[in-house]
C-alpha atoms as a PDB file:
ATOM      1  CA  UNK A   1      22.787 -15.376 -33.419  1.00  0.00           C
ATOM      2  CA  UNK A   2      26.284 -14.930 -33.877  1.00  0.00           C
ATOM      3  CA  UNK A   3      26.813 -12.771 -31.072  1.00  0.00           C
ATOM      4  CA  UNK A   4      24.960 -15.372 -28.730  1.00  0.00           C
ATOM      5  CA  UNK A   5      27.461 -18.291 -30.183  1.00  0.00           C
ATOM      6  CA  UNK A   6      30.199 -15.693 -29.005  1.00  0.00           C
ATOM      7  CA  UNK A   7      28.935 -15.237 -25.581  1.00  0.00           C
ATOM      8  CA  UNK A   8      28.118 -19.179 -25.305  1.00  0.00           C
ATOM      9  CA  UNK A   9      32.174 -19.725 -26.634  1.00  0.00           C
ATOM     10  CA  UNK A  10      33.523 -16.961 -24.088  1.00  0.00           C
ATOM     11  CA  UNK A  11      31.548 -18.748 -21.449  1.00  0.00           C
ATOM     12  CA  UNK A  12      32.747 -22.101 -22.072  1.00  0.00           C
ATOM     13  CA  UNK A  13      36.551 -20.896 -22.045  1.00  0.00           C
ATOM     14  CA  UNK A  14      35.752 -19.437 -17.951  1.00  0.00           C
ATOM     15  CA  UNK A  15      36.728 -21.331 -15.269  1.00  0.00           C
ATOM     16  CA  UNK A  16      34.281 -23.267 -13.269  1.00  0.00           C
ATOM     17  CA  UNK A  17      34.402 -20.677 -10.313  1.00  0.00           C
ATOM     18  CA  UNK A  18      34.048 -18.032 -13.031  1.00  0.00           C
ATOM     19  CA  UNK A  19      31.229 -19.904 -14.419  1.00  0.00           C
ATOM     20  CA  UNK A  20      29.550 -20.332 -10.755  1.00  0.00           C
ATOM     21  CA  UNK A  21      29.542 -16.296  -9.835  1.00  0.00           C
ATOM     22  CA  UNK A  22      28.532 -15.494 -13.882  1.00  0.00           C
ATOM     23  CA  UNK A  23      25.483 -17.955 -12.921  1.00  0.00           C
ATOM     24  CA  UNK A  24      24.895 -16.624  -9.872  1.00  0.00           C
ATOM     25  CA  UNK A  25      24.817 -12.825 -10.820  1.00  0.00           C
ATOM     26  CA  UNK A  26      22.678 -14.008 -13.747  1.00  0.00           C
ATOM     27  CA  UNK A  27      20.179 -15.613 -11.350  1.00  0.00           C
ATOM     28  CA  UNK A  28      20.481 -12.297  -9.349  1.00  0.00           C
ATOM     29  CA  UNK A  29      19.697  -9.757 -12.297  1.00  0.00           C
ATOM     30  CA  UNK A  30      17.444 -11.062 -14.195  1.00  0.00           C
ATOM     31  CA  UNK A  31      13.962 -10.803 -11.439  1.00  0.00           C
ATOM     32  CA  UNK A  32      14.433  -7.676 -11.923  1.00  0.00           C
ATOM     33  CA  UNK A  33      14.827  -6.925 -15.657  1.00  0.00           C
ATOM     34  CA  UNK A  34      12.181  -9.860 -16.452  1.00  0.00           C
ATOM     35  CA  UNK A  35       9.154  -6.846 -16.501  1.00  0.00           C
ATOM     36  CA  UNK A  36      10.652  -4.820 -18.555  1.00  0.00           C
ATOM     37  CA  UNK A  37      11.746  -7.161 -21.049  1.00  0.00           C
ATOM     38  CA  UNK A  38       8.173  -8.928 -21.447  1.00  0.00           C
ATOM     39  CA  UNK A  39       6.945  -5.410 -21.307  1.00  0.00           C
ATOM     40  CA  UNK A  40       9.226  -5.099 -24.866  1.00  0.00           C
ATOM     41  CA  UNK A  41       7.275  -8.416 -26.503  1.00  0.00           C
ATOM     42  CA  UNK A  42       4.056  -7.689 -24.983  1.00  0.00           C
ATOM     43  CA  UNK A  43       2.644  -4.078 -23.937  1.00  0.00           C
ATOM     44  CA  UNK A  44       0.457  -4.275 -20.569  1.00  0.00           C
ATOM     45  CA  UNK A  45      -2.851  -3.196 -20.801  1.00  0.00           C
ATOM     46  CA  UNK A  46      -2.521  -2.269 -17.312  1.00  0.00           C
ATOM     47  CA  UNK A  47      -0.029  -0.008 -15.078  1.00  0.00           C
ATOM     48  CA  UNK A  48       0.872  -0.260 -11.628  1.00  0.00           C
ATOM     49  CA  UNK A  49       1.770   2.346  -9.040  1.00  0.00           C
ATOM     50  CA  UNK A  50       2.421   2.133  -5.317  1.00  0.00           C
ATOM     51  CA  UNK A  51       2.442   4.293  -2.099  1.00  0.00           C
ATOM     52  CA  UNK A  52       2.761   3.684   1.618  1.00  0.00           C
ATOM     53  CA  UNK A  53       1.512   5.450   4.469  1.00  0.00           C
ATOM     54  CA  UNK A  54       0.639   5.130   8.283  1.00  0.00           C
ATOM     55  CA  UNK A  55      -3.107   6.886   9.500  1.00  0.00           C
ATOM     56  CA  UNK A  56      -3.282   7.140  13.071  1.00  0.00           C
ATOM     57  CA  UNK A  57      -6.017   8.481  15.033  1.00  0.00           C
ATOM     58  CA  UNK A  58      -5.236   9.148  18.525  1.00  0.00           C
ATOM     59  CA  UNK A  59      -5.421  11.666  21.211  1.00  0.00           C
ATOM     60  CA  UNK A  60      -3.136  14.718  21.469  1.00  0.00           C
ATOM     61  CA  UNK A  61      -0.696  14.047  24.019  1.00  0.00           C
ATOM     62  CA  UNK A  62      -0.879  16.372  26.975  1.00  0.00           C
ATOM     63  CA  UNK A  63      -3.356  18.203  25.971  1.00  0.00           C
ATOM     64  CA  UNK A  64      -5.509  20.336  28.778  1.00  0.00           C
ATOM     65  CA  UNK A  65      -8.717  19.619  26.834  1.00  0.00           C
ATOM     66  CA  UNK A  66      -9.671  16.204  25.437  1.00  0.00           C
ATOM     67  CA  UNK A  67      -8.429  16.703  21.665  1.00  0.00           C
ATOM     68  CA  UNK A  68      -7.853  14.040  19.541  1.00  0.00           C
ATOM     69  CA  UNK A  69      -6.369  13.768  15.751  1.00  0.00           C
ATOM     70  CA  UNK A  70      -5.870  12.001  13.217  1.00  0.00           C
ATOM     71  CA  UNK A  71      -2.975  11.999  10.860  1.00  0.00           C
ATOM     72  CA  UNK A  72      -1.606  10.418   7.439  1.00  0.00           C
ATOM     73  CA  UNK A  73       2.331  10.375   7.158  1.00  0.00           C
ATOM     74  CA  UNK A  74       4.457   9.026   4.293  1.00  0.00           C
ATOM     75  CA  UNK A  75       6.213   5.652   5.637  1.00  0.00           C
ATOM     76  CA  UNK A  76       8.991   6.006   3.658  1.00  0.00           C
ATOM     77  CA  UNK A  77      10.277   9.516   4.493  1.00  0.00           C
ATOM     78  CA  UNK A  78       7.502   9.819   7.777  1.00  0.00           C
ATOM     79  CA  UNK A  79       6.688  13.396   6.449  1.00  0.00           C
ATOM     80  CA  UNK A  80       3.505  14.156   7.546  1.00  0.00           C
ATOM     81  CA  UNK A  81       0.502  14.441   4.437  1.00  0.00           C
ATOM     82  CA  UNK A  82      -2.165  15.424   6.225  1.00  0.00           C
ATOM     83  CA  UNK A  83      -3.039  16.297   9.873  1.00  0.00           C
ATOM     84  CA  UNK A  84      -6.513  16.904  11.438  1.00  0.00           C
ATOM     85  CA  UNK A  85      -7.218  17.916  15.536  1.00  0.00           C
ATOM     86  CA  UNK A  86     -10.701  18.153  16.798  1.00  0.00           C
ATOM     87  CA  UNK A  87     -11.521  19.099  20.069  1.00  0.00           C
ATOM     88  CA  UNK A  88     -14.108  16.381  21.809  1.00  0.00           C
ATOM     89  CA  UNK A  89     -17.869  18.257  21.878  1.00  0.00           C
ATOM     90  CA  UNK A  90     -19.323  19.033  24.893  1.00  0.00           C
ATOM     91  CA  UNK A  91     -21.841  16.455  26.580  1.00  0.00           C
ATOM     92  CA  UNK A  92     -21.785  12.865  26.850  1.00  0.00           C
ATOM     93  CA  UNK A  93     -19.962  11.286  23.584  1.00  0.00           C
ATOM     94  CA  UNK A  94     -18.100   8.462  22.614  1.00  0.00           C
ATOM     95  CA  UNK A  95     -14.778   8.720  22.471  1.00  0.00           C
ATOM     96  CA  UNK A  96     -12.821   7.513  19.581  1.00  0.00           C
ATOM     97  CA  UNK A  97     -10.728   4.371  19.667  1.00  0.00           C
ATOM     98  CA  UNK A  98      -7.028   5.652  19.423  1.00  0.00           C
ATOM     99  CA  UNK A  99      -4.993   3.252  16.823  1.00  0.00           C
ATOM    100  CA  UNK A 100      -3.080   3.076  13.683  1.00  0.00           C
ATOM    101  CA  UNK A 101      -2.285   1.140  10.588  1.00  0.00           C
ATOM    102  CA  UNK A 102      -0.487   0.349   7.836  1.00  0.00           C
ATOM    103  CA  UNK A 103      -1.704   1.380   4.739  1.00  0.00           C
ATOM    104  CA  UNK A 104      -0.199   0.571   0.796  1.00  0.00           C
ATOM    105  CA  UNK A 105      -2.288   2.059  -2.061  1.00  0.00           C
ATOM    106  CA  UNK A 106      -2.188   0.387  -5.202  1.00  0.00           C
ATOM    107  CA  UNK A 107      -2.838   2.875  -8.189  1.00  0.00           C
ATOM    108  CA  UNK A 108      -4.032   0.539 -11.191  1.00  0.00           C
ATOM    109  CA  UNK A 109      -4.497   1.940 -14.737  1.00  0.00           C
ATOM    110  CA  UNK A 110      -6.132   0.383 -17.730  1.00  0.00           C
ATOM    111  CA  UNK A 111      -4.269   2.059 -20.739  1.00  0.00           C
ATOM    112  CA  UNK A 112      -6.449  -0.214 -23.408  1.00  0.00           C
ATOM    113  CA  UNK A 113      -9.527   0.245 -24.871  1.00  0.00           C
ATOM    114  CA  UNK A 114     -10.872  -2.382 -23.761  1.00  0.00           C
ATOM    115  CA  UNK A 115     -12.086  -3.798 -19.905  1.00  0.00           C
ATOM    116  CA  UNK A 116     -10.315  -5.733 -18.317  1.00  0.00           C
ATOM    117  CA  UNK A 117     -12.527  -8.316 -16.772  1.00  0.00           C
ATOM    118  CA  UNK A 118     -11.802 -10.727 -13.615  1.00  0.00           C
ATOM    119  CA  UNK A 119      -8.543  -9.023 -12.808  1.00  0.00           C
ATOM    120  CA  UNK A 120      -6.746 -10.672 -10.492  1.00  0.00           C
ATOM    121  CA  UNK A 121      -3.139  -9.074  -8.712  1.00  0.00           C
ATOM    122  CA  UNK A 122      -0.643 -10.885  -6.078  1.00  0.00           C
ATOM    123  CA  UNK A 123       0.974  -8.348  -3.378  1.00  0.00           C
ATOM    124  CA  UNK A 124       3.314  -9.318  -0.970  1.00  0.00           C
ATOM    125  CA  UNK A 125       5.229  -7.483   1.643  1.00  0.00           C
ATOM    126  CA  UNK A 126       6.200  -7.140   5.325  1.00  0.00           C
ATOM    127  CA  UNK A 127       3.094  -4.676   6.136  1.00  0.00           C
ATOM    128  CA  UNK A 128       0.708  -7.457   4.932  1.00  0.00           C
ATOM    129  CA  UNK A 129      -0.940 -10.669   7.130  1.00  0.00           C
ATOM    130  CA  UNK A 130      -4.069 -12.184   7.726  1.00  0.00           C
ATOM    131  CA  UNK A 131      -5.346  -8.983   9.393  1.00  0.00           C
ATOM    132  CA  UNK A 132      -5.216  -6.594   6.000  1.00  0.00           C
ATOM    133  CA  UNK A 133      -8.576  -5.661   4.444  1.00  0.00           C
ATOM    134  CA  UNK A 134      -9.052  -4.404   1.215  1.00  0.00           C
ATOM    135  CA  UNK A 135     -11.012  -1.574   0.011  1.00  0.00           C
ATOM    136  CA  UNK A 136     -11.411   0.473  -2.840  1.00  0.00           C
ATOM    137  CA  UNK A 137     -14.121   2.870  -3.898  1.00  0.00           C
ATOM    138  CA  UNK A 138     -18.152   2.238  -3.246  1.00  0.00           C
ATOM    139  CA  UNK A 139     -18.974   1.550  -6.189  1.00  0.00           C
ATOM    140  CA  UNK A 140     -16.601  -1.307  -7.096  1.00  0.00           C
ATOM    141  CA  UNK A 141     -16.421  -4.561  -5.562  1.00  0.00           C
ATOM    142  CA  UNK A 142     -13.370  -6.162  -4.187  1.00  0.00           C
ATOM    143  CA  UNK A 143     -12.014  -8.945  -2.080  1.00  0.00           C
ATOM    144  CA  UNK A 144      -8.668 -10.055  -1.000  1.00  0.00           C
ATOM    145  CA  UNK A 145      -7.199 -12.933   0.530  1.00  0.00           C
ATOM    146  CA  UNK A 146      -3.870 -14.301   1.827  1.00  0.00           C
ATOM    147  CA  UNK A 147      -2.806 -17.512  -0.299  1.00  0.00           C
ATOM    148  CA  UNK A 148       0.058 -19.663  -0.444  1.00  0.00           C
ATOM    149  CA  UNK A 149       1.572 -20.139  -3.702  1.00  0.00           C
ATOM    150  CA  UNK A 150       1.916 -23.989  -4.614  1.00  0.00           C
ATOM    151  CA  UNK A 151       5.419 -23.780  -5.389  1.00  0.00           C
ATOM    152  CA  UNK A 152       6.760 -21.286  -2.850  1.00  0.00           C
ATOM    153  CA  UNK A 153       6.131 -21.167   0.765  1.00  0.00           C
ATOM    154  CA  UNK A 154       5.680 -17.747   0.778  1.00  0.00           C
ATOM    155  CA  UNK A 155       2.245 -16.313   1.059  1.00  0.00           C
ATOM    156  CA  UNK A 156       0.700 -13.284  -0.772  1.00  0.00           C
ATOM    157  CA  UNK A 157      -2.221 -11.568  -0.694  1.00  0.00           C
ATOM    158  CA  UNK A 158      -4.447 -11.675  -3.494  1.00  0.00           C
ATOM    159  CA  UNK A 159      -6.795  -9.384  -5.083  1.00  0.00           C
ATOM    160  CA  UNK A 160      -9.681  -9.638  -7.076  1.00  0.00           C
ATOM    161  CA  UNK A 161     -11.633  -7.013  -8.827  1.00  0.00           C
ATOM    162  CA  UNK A 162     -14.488  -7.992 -11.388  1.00  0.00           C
ATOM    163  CA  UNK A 163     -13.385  -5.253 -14.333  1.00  0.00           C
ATOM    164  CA  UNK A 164     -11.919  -1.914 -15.015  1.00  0.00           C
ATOM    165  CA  UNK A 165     -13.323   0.331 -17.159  1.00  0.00           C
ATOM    166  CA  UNK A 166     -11.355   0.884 -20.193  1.00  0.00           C
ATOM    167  CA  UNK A 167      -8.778   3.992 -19.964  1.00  0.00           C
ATOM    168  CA  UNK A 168     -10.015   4.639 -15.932  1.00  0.00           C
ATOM    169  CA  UNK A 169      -8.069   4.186 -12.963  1.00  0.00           C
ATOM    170  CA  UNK A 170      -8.588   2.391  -9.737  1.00  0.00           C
ATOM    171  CA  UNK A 171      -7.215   3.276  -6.373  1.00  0.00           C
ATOM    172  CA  UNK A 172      -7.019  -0.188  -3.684  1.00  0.00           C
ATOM    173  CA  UNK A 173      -6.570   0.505  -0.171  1.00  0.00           C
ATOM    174  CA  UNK A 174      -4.394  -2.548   1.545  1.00  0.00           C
ATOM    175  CA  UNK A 175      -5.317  -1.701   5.350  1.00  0.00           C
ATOM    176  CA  UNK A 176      -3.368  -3.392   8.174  1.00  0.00           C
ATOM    177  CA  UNK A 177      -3.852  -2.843  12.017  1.00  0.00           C
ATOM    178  CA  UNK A 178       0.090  -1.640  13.420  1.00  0.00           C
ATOM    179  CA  UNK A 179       0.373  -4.081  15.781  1.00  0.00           C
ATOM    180  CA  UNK A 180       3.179  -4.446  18.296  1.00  0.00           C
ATOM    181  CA  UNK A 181       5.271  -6.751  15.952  1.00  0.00           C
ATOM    182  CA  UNK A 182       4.836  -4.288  12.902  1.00  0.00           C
ATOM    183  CA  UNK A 183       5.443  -1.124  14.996  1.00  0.00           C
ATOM    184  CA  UNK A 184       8.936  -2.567  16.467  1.00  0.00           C
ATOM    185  CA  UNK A 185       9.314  -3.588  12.553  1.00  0.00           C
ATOM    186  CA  UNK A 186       8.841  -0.081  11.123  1.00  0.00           C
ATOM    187  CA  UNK A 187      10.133   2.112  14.235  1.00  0.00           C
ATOM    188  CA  UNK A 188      12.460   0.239  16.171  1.00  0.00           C
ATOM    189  CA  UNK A 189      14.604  -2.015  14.151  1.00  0.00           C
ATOM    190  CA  UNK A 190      14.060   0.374  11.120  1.00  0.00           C
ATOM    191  CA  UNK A 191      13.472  -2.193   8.810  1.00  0.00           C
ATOM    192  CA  UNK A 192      12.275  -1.247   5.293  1.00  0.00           C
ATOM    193  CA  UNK A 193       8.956  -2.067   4.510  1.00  0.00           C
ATOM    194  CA  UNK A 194       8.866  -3.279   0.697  1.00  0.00           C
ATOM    195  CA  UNK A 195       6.607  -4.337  -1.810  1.00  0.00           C
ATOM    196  CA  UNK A 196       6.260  -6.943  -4.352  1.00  0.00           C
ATOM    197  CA  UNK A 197       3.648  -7.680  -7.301  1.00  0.00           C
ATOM    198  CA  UNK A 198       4.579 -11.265  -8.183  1.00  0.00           C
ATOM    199  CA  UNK A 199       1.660 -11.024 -10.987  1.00  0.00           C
ATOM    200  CA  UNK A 200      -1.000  -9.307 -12.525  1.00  0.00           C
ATOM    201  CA  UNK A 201      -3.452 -11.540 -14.776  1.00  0.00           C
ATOM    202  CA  UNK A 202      -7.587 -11.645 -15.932  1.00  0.00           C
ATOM    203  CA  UNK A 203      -9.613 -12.530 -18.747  1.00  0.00           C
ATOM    204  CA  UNK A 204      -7.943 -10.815 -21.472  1.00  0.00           C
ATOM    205  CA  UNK A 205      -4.503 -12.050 -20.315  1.00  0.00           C
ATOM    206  CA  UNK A 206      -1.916 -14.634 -18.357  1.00  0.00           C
ATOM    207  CA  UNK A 207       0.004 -14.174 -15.327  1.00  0.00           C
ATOM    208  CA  UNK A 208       2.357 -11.699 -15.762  1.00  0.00           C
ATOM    209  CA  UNK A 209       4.838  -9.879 -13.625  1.00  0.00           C
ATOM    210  CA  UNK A 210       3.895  -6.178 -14.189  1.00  0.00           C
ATOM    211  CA  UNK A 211       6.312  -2.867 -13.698  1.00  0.00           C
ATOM    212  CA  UNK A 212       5.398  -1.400 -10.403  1.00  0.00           C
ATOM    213  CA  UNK A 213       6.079   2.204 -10.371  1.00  0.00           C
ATOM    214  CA  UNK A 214       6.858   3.974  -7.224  1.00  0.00           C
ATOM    215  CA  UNK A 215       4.165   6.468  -6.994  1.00  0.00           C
ATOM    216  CA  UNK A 216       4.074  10.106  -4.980  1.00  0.00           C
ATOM    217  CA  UNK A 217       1.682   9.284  -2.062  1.00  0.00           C
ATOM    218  CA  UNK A 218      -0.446  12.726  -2.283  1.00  0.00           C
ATOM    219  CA  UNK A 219      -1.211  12.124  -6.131  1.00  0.00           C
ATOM    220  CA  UNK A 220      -2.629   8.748  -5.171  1.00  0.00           C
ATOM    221  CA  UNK A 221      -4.508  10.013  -1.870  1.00  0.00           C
ATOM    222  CA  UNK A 222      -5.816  13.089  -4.574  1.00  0.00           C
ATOM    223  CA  UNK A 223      -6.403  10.379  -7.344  1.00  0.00           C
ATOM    224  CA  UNK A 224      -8.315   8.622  -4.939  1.00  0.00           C
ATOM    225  CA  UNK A 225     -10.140  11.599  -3.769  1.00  0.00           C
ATOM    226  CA  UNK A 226     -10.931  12.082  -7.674  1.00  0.00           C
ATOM    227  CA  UNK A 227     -12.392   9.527  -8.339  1.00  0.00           C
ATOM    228  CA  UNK A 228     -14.832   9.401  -4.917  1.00  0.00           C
ATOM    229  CA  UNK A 229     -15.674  12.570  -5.486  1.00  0.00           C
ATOM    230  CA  UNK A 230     -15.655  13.543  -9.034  1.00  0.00           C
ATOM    231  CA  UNK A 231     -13.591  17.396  -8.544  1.00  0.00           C
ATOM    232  CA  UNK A 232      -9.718  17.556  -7.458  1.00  0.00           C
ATOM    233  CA  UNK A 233     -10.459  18.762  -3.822  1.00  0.00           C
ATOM    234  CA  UNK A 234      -8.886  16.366  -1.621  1.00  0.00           C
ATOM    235  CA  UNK A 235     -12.183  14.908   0.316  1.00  0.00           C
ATOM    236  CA  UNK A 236     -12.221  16.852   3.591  1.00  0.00           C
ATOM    237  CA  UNK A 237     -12.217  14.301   6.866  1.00  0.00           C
ATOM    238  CA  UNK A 238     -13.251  14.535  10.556  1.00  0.00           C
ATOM    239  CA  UNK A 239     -13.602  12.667  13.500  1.00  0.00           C
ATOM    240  CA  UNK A 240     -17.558  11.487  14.339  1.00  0.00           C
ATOM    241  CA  UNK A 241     -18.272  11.969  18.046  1.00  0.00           C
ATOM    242  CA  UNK A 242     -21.389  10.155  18.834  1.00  0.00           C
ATOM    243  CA  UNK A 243     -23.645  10.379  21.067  1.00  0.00           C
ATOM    244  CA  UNK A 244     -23.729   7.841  24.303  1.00  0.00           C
ATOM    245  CA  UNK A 245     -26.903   5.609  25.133  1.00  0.00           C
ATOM    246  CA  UNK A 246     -28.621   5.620  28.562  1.00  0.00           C
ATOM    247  CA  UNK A 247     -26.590   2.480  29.070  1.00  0.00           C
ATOM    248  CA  UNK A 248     -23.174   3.383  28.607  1.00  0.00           C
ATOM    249  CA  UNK A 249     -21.004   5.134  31.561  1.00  0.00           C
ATOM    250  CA  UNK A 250     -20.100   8.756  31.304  1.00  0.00           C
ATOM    251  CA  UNK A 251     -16.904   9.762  29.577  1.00  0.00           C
ATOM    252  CA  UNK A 252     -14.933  10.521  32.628  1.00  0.00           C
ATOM    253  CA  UNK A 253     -15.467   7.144  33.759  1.00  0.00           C
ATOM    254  CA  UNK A 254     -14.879   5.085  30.268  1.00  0.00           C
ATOM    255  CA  UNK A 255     -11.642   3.331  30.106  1.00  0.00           C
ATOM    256  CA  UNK A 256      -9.281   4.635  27.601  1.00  0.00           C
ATOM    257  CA  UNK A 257      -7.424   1.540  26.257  1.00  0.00           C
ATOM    258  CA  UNK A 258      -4.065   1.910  26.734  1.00  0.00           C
ATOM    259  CA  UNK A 259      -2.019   3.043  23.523  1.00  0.00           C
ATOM    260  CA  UNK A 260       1.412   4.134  22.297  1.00  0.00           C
ATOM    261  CA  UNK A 261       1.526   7.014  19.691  1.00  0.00           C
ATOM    262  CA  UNK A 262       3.843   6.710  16.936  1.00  0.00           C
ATOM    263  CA  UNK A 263       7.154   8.574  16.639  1.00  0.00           C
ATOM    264  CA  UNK A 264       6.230  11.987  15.915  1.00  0.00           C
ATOM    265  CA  UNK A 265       6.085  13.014  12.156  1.00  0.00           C
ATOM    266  CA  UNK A 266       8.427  15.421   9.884  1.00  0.00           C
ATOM    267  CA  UNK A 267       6.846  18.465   8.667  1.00  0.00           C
ATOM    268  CA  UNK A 268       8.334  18.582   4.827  1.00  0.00           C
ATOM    269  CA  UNK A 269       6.808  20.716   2.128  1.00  0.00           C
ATOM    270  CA  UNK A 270       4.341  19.758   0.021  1.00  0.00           C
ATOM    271  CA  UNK A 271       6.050  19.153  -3.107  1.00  0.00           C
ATOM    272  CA  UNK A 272       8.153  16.730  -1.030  1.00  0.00           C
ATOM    273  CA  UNK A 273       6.027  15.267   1.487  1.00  0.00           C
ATOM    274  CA  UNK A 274       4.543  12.341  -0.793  1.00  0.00           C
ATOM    275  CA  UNK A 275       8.213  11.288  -2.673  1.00  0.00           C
ATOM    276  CA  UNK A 276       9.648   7.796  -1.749  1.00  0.00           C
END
């Protein structure tokens, strides 16, 4: 107490332009110390980590033989994570559509013993709109939706899951297409794309902002791949070719839609690759 009546008394004796930029860099510092110091009065029952990445699935530029891949890169450092070619089969197939996206992974973790029921988590950031899905693993049920908060114009995107198991993890997949707007965002003016929690709440407790925690993108893709799959292999992917119907025109006369690849990817070691 004392030493807050000294602060208050110092505070008083500043100018009023001293006062205005002590006010100011208060308003400033505080957003961001706020989850750590309710963190201090209140322990979370739940922990937050994030990753970005890009997945593209395209065909192989100049390439003598129809080949197409499909790649994960870090969006933060645009080291490549994983990269997959496949040669198209021979005989009449469908040919992949060629596109990319956006994708942020949200790593939650119940540390309680105890389920958290109707759990409910704001996200905003650049790489989000009205076009993101959200995803997580088959067995769980989720839904998302942008919303507009009542007393801020900005929106968010709000998730919904119905529990988490106590001391079990959850991987979300926030999916958006890279549209022309969000490419020129990400690769042209070289914009960074960030991410924001605003709050974390459910039945066992109130709206809360929670620490996010900037998480390696390969432990979350493995995490993920854990938890579909039950071992620590990551889950192995490939493209599906199928098959054409009587209907459809042969491949050499389908129209390939037009599309840009992305910048080309850094090959960085492994250890490396997934760091923000």
């Amino acid at each position: 107490m004392k030493m807050l009546r000294a602060c208050w008394q110092w505070f008083q004796r500043q100018t009023w332009l001293n006062k205005i930029i002590i006010v100011g860099l208060f308003a400033v510092v505080v957003p961001f110390f706020l989850p750590t110091i309710v963190a201090w009065f209140k322990p979370t029952m739940i922990n937050v980590g994030v990753a970005f990445y890009t997945y593209e699935r395209a065909r192989v530029a100049e390439s003598k033989t129809p080949t197409y891949f499909f790649e994960k890169r870090n969006l933060v450092t645009n080291c490549s994570l994983r990269r997959v070619e496949q040669t198209v089969p021979p005989g009449e197939v469908r040919l992949p559509r060629q596109e990319s996206w956006v994708v942020i992974k949200l790593l939650l973790d119940n540390v309680s013993d105890e389920p958290i029921t109707r759990l409910r988590l704001a996200v905003r950031s650049p790489a989000i709109g009205f076009a993101t899905q959200v995803s997580t693993a088959p067995t769980m049920e989720v839904t998302g939706r942008m919303e507009t908060p009542p007393n801020d114009g900005r929106r968010w995107f709000v998730v919904t899951l119905p529990a988490i198991a106590p001391r079990s993890s959850v991987v979300l997949s926030l999916k958006t297409p890279l549209d022309d707007n969000l490419r020129k965002f990400i690769y042209e003016d070289r914009r960074t794309v960030t991410i924001q929690v605003p709050f974390v709440a459910s039945d066992r407790f109130h709206e809360y902002p929670p620490i996010v925690s900037r998480t390696n993108a390969l432990k979350i893709l493995n995490r993920e791949g854990l938890l579909r799959t039950g071992d620590d292999a990551a889950a192995e992917e490939t493209l599906l070719f199928s098959p054409l119907s009587d209907d459809e025109p042969q491949p050499k006369e389908q129209k390939v839609p037009s599309y840009q690849l992305l910048p080309k990817s850094r090959s960085c070691p492994e250890g490396e690759a997934g760091m923000w």
